[in-house]
C-alpha atoms as a PDB file:
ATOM      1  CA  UNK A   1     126.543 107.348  89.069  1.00  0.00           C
ATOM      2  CA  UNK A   2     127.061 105.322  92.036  1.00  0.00           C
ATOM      3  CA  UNK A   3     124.309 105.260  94.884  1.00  0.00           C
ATOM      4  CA  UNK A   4     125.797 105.523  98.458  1.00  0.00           C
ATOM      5  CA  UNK A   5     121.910 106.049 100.107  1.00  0.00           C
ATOM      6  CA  UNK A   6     118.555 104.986  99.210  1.00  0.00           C
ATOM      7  CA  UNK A   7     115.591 106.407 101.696  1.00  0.00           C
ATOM      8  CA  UNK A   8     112.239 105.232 101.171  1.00  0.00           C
ATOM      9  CA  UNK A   9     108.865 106.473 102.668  1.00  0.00           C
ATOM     10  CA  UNK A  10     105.324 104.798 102.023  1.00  0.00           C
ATOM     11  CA  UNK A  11     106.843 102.433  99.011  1.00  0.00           C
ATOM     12  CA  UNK A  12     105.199  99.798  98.474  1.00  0.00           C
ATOM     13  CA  UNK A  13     105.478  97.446 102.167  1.00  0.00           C
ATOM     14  CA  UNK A  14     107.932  99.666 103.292  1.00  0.00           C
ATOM     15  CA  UNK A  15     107.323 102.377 105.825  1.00  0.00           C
ATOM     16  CA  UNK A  16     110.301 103.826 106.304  1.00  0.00           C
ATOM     17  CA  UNK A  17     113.530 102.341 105.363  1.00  0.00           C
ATOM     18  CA  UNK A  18     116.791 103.593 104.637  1.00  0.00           C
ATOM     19  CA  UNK A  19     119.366 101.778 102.859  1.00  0.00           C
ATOM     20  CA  UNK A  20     123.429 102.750 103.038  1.00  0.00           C
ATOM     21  CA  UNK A  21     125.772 101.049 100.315  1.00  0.00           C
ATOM     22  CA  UNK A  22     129.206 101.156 100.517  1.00  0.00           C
ATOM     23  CA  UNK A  23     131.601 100.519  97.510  1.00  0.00           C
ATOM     24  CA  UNK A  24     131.800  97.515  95.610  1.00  0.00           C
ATOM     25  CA  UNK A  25     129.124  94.461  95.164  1.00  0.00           C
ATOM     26  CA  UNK A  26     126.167  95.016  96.816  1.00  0.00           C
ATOM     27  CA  UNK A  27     124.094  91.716  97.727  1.00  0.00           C
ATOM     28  CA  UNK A  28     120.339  91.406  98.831  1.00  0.00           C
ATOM     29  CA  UNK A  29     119.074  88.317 100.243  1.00  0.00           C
ATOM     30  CA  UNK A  30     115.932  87.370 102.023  1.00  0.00           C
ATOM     31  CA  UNK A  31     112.931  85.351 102.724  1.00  0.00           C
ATOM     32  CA  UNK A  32     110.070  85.477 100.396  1.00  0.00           C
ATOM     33  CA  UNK A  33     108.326  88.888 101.207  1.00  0.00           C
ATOM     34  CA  UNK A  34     110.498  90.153 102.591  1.00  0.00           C
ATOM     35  CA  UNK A  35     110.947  93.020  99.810  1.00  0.00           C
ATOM     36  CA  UNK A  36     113.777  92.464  97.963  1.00  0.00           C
ATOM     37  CA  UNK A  37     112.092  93.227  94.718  1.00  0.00           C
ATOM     38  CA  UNK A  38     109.972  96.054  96.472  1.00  0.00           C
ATOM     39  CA  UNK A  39     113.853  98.001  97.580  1.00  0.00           C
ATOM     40  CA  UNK A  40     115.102  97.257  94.039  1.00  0.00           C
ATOM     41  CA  UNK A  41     112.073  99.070  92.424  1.00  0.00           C
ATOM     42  CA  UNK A  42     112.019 101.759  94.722  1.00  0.00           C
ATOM     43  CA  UNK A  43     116.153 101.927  93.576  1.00  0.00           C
ATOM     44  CA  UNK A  44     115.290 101.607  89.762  1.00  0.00           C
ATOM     45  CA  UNK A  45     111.969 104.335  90.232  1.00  0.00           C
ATOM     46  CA  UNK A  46     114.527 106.743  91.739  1.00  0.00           C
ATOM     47  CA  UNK A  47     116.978 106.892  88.866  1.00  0.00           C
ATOM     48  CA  UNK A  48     114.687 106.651  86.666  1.00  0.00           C
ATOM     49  CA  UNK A  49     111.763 108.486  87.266  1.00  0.00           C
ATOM     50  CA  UNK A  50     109.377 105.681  86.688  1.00  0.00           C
ATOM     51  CA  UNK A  51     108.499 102.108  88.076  1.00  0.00           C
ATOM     52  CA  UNK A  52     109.986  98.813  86.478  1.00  0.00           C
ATOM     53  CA  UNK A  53     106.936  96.866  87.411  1.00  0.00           C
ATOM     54  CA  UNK A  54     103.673  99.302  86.312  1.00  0.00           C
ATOM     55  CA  UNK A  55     102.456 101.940  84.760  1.00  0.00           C
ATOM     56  CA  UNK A  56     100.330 103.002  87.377  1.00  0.00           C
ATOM     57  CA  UNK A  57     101.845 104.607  89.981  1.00  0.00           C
ATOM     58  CA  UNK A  58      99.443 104.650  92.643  1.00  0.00           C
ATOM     59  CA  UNK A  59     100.311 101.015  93.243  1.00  0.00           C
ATOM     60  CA  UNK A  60     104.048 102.145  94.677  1.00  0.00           C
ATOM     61  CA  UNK A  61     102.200 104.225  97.729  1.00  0.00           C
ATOM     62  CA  UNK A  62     101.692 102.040 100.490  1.00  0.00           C
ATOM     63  CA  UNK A  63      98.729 100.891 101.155  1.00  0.00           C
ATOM     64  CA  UNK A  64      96.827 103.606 103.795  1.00  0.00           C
ATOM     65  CA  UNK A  65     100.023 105.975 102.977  1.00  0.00           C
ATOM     66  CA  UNK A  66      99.364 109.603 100.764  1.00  0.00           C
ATOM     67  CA  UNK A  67     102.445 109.794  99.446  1.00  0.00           C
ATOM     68  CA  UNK A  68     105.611 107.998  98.696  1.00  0.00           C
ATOM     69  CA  UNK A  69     108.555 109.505  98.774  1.00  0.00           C
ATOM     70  CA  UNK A  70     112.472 108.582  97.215  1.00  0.00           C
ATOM     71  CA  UNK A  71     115.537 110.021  97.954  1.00  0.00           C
ATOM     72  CA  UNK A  72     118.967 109.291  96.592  1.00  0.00           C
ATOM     73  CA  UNK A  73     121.750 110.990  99.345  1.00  0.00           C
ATOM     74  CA  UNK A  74     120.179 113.985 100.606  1.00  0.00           C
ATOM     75  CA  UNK A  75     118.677 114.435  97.110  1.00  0.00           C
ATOM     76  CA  UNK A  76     114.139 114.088  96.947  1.00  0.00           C
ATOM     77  CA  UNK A  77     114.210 112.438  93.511  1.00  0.00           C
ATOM     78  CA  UNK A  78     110.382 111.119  93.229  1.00  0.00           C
ATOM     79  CA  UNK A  79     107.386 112.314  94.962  1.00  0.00           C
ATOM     80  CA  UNK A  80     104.424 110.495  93.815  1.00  0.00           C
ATOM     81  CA  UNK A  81     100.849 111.662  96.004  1.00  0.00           C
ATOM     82  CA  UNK A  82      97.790 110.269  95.995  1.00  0.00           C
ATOM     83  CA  UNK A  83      95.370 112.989  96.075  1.00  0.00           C
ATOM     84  CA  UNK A  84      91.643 112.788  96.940  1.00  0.00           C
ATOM     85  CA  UNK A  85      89.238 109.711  95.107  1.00  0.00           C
ATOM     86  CA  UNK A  86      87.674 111.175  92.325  1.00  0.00           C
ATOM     87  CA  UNK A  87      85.679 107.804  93.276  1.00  0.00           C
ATOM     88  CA  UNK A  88      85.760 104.338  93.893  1.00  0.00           C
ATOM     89  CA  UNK A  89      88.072 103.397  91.163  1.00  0.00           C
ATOM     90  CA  UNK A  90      89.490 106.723  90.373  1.00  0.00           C
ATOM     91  CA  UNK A  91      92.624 108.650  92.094  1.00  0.00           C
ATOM     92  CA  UNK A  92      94.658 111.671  91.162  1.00  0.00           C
ATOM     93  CA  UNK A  93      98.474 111.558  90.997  1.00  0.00           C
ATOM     94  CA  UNK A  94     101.264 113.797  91.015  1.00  0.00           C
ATOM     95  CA  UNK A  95     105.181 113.099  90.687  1.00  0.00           C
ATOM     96  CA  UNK A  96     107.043 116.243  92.065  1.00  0.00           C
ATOM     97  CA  UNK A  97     110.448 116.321  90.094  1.00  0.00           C
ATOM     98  CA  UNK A  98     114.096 116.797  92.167  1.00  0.00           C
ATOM     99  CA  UNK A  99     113.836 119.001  94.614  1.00  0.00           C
ATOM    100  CA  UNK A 100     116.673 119.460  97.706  1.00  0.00           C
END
């Protein structure tokens, strides 16, 4: 499979950010902070289904955000919500599979 668009909503310090790669090597550079390893989870968590850096998703939904959102193309391929606090510590998640 070869990934031509990445859009990202609410992941991790991103916003909203969408990424276009054309054919061949593909190159990110950057200051420290920047997000480099934030866009190549968010790329790795939307082929796979599931984040290279933690089990718990909440910590991929920006911070203030409700839900973050993936798509590859025009393709939604992870969904993951935070829901209401059950409490302090607590939260409810929910990854909604590919939908168009």
């Amino acid at each position: 499979m070869r990934v031509t668009r990445l859009s990202l909503r609410n992941f991790r310090s991103y916003e909203a950010e969408e990424v276009r790669l054309g054919p061949g090597l593909t190159v990110i550079t950057g200051p420290n902070g920047a997000g480099k390893t934030n866009l190549l989870e968010a790329l790795y968590f939307a082929c796979t289904g599931r984040s290279c850096r933690t089990a718990n998703e909440r910590e991929v939904v920006r911070f203030g955000a409700g839900v973050a959102r993936l798509e590859l193309g025009r393709l939604v391929v992870a969904e993951v919500a935070q829901l209401e606090p059950l409490d302090a510590h607590a939260y409810t998640f929910r990854r909604i599979g590919m939908t168009r």
